[in-house]
Protein backbone atom coordinates (compact mmCIF):
# COMPACT_ATOMS: atom_id res chain seq x y z
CA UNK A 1 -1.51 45.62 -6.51
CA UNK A 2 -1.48 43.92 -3.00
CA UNK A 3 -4.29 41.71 -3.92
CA UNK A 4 -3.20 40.90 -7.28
CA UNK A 5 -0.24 39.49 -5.54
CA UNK A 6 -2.36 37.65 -2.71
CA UNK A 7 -4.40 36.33 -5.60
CA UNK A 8 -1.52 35.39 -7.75
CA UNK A 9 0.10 33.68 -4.00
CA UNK A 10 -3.14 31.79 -3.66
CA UNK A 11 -3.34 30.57 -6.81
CA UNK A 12 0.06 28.98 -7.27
CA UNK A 13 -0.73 27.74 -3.58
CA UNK A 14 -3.96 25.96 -4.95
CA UNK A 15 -1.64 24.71 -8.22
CA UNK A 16 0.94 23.28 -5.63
CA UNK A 17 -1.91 21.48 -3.49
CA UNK A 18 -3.27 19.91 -6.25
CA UNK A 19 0.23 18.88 -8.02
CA UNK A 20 0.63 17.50 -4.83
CA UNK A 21 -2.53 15.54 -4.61
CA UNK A 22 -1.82 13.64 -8.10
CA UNK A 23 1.86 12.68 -7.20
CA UNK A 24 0.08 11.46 -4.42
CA UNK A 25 -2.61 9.66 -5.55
CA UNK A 26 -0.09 8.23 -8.19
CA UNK A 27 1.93 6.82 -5.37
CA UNK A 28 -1.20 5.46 -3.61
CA UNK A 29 -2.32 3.62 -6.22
CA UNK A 30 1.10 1.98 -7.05
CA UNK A 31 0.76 0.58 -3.25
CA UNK A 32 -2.76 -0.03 -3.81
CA UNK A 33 -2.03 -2.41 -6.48
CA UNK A 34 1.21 -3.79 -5.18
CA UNK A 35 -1.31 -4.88 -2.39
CA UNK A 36 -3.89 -6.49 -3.86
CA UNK A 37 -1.17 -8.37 -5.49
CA UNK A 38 0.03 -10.02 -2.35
CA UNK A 39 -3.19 -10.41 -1.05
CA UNK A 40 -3.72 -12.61 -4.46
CA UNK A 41 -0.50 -14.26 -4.15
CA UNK A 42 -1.43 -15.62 -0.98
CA UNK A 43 -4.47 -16.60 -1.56
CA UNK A 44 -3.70 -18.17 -4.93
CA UNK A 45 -0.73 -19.50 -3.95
CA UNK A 46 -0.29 -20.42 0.04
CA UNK A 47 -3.66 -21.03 1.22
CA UNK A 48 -1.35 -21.12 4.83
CA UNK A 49 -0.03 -17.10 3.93
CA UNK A 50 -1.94 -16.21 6.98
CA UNK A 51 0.24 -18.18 9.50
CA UNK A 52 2.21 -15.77 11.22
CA UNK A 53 5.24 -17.07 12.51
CA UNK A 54 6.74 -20.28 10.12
CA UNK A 55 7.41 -20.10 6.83
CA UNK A 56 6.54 -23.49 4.97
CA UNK A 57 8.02 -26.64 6.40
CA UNK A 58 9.47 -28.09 3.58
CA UNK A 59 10.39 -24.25 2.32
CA UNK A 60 14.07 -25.59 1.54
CA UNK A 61 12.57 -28.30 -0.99
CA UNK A 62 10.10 -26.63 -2.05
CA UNK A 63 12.30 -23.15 -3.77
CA UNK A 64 14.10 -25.93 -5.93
CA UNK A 65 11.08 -27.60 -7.23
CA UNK A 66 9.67 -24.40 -9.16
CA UNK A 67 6.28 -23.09 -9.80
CA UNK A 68 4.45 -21.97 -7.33
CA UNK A 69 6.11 -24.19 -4.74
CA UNK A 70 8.42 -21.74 -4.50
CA UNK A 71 6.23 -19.55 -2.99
CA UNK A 72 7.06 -18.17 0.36
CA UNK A 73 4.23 -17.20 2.26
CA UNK A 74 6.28 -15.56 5.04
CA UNK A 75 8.34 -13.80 2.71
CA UNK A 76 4.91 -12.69 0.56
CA UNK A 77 3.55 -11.98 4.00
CA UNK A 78 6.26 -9.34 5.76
CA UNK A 79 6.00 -7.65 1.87
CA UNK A 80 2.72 -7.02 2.56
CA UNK A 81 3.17 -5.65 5.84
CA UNK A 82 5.49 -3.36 4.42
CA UNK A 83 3.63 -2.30 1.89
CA UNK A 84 0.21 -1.80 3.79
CA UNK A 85 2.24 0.29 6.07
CA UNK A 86 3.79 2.99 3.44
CA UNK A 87 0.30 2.76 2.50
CA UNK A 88 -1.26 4.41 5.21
CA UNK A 89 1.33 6.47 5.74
CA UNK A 90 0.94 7.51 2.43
CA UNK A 91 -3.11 8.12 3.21
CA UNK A 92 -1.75 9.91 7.24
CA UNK A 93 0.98 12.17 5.03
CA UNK A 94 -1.41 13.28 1.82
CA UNK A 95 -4.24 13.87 4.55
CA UNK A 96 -1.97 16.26 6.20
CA UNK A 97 0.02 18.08 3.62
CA UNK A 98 -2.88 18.77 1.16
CA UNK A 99 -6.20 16.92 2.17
CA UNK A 100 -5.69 14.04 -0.05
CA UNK A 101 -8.36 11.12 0.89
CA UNK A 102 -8.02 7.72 -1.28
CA UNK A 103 -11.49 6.60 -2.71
CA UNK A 104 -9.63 3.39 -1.55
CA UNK A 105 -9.00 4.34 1.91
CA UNK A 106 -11.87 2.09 3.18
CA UNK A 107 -10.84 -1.08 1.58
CA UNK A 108 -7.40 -0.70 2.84
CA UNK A 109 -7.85 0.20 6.25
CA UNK A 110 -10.14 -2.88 6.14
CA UNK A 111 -6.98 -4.96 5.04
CA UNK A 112 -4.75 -3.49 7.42
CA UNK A 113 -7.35 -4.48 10.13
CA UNK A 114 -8.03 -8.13 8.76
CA UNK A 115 -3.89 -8.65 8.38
CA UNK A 116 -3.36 -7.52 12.48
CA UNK A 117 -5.93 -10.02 13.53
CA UNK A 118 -4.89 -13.01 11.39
């Protein structure tokens, strides 16, 4: 009986892990994308994205004028800080609780490097 209920424990551990693992991977791969999408935005868009400090100089004329003058490459670029950094804390957190490992993990780290040296 004591091992039925050791197996039936392990089991519904194994069932939790891997619940665990899609939530997580669902989560990762709404970051993922929400990444990429900045990364496109500023290259599409503000060919300058990657200056750190200053926003456009004519930003005030520009978010009247419409289209993709209104992009804000400062703006696009602290979103993508932000959302590189829930990313790997996403990737730290699911490596942790349940062993979760990104087939994407590679490509992002290499973003998160690429971003701290521009």
């Amino acid at each position: 009986d004591e091992e039925d209920e050791d197996e039936e424990d392990s089991q519904k551990k194994e069932n939790e892990m891997a619940k665990q693992m899609d939530v997580l991977g669902e989560v990762a791969s709404i970051y993922e994308r929400m990444a990429r999408f900045y990364i496109l935005c500023a290259y599409e868009l503000g060919r300058d994205a990657w200056d750190d400090e200053e926003p456009h100089l004519d930003s005030q004329k520009q978010k009247h004028s419409g289209g993709a003058a209104c992009f804000d490459a400062h703006l696009n670029r602290e979103h993508l800080n932000n959302c590189m950094a829930t990313l790997m804390d996403i990737y730290k957190q699911g490596w942790h609780a349940c062993g979760y490992v990104s087939r994407h993990l590679g490509e992002f780290a290499c973003y998160a490097l690429l971003l701290h040296m521009a």
